[in-house]
N, C-alpha and C. Protein backbone atom coordinates (compact mmCIF):
# COMPACT_ATOMS: atom_id res chain seq x y z
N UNK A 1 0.82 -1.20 0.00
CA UNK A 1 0.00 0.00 0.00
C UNK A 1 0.86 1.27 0.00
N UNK A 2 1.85 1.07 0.83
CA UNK A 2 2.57 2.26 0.75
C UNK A 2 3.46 2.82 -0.73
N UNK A 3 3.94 1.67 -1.21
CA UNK A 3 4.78 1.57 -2.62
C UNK A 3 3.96 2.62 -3.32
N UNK A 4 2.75 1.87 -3.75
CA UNK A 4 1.51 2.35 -4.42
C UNK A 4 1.30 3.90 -4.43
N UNK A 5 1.16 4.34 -3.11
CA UNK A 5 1.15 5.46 -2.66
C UNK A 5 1.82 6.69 -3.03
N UNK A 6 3.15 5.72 -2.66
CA UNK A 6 4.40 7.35 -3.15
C UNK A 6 4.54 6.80 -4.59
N UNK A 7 4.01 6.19 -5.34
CA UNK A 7 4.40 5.85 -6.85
C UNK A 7 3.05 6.98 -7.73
N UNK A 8 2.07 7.07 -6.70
CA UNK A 8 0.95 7.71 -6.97
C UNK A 8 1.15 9.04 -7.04
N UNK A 9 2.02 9.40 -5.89
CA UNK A 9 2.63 10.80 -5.40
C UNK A 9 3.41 11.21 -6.38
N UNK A 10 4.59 11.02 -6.92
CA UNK A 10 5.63 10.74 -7.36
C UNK A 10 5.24 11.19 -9.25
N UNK A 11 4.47 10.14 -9.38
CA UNK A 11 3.58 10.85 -10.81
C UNK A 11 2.60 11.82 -10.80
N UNK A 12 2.13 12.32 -9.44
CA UNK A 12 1.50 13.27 -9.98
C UNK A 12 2.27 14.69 -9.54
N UNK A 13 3.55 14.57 -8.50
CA UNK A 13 4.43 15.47 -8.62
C UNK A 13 4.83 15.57 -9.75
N UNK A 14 5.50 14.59 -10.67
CA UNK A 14 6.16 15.25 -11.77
C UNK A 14 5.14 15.49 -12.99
N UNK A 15 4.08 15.62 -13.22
CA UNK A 15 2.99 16.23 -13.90
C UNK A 15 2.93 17.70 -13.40
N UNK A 16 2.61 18.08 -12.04
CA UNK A 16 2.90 19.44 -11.71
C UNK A 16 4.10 20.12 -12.11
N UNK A 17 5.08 19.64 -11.97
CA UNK A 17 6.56 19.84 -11.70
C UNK A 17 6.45 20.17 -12.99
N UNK A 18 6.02 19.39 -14.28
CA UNK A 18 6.52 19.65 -15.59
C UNK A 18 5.45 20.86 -15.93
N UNK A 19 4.27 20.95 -15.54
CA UNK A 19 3.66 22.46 -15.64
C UNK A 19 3.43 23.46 -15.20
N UNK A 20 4.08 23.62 -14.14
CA UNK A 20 4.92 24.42 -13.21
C UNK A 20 6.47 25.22 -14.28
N UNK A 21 7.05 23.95 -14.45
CA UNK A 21 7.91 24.56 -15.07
C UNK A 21 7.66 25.23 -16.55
N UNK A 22 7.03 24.90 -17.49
CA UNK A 22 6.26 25.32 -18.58
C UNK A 22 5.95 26.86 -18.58
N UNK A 23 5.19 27.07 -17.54
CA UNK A 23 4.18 28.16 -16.78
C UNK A 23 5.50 29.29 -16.67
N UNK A 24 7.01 28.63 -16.08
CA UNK A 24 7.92 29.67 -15.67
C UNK A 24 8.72 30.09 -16.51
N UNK A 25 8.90 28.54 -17.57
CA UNK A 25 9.62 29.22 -18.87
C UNK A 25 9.12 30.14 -19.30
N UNK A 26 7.60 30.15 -19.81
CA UNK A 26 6.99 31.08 -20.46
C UNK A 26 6.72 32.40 -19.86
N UNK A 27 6.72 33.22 -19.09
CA UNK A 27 6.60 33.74 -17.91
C UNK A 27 8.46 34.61 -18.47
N UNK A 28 9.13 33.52 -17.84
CA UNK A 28 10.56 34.24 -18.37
C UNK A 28 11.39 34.73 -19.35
N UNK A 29 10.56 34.02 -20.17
CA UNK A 29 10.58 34.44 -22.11
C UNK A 29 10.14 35.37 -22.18
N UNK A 30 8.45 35.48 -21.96
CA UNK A 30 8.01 36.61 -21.91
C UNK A 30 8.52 38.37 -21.05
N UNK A 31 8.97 37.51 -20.24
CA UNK A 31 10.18 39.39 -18.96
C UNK A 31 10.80 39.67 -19.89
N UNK A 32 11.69 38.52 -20.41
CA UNK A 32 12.93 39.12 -21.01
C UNK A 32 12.98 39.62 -22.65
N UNK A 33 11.63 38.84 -23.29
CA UNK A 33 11.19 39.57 -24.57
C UNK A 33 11.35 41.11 -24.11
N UNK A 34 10.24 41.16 -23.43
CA UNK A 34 9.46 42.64 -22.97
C UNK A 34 10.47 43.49 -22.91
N UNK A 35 11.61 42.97 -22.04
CA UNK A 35 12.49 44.18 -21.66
C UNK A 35 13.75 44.61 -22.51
N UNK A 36 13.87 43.56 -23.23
CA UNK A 36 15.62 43.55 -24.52
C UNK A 36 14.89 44.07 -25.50
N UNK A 37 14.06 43.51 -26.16
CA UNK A 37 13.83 44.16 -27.48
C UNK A 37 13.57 45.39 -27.46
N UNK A 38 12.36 46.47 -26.24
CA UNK A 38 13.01 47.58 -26.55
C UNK A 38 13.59 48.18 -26.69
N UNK A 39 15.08 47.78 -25.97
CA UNK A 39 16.34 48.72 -25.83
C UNK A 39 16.62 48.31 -26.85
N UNK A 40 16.78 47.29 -27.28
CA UNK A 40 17.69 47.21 -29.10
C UNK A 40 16.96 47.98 -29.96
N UNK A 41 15.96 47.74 -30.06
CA UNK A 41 15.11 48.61 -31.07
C UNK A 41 15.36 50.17 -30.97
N UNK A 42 15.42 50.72 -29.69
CA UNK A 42 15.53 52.32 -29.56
C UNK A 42 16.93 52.05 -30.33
N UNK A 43 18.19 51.35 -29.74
CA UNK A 43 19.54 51.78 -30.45
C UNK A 43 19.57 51.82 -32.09
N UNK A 44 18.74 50.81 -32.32
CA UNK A 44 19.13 50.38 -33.74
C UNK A 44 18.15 51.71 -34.40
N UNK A 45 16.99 52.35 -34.03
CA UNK A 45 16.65 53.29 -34.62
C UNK A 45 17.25 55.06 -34.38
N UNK A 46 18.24 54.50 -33.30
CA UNK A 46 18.76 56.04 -32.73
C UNK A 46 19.88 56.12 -34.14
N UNK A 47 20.70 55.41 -34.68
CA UNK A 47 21.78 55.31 -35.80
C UNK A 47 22.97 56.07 -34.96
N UNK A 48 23.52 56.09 -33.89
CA UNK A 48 24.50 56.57 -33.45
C UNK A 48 26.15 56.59 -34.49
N UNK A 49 26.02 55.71 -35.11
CA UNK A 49 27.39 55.73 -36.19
C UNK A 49 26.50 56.33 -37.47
N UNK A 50 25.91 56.90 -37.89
CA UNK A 50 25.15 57.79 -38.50
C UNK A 50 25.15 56.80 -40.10
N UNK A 51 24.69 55.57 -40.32
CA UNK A 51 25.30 54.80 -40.86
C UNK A 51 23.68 54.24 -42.19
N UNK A 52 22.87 55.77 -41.60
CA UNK A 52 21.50 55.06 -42.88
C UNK A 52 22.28 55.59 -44.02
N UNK A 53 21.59 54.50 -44.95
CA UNK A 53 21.93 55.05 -46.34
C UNK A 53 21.54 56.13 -46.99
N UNK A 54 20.49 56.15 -46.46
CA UNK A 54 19.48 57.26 -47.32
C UNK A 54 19.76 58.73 -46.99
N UNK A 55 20.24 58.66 -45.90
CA UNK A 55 20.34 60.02 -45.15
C UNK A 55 21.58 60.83 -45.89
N UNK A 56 22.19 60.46 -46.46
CA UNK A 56 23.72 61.53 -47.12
C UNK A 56 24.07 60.79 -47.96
N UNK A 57 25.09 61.22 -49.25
CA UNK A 57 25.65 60.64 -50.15
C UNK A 57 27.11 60.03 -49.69
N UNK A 58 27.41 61.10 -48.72
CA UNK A 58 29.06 60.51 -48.28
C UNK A 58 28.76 60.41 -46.86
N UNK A 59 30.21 59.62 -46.36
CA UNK A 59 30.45 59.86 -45.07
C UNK A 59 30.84 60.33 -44.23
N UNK A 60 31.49 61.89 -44.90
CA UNK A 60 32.39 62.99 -44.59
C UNK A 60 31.60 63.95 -43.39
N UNK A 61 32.29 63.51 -42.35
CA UNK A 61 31.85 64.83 -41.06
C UNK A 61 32.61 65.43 -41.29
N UNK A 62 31.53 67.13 -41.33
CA UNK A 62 32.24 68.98 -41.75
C UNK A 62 32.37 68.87 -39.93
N UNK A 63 32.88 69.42 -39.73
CA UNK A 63 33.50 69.63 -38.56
C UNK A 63 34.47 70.98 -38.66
N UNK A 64 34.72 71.55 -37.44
CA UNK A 64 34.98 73.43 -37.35
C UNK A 64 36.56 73.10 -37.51
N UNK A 65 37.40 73.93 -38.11
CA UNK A 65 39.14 74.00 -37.99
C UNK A 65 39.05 74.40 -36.11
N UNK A 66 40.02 73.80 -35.72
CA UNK A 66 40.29 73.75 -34.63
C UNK A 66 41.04 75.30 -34.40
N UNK A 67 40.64 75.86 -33.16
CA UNK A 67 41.27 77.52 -32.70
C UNK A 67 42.40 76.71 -31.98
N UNK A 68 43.70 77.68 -32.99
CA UNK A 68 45.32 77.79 -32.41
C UNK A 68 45.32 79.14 -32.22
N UNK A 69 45.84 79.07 -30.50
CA UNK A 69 46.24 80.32 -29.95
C UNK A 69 46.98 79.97 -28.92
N UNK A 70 47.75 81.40 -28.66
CA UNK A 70 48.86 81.31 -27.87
C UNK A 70 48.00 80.77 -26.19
N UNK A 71 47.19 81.35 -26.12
CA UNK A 71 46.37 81.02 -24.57
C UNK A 71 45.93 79.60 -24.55
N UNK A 72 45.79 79.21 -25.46
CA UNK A 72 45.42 77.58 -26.19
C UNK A 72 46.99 76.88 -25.53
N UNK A 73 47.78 76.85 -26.35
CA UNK A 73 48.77 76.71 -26.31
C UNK A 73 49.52 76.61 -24.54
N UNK A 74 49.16 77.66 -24.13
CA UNK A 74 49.27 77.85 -22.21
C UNK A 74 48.87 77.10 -22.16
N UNK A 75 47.59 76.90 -22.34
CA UNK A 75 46.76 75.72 -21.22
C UNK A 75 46.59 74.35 -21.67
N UNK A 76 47.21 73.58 -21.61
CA UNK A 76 47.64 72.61 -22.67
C UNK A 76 46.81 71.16 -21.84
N UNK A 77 47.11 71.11 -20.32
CA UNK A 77 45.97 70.60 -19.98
C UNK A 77 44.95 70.65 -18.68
């Protein structure tokens, strides 16, 4: 009777156990969908290396000639 018992136990723990765990995978897929893909998505639409095609013909940053002066020069760092 007892065998019986915990053999009874035993299968219907691991029936829970396996949808229990199911329940947490999905659950944890779902956090971590939720929370990565927005941040990739903001980066990949921010273009920080300024790298759309469409946006310019070249890749040339205008950028200012740098000020040389003697007070420049003083303060060096």
């Amino acid at each position: 009777m007892t065998m019986s018992f915990l053999k009874t136990a035993g299968t219907w723990w691991r029936r829970l156990a396996r949808q229990l765990g199911r329940a947490q995978t999905h659950l944890l897929v779902a956090i971590v969908y939720w929370l990565v893909v927005p941040v990739f998505s903001l980066v990949r639409l921010a273009d920080p290396l300024r790298l759309r095609r469409n946006a310019r013909h070249s890749f040339w940053i205008i950028r200012r000639p740098p000020r040389h002066s003697l007070e420049e020069a003083r303060r060096q760092y």
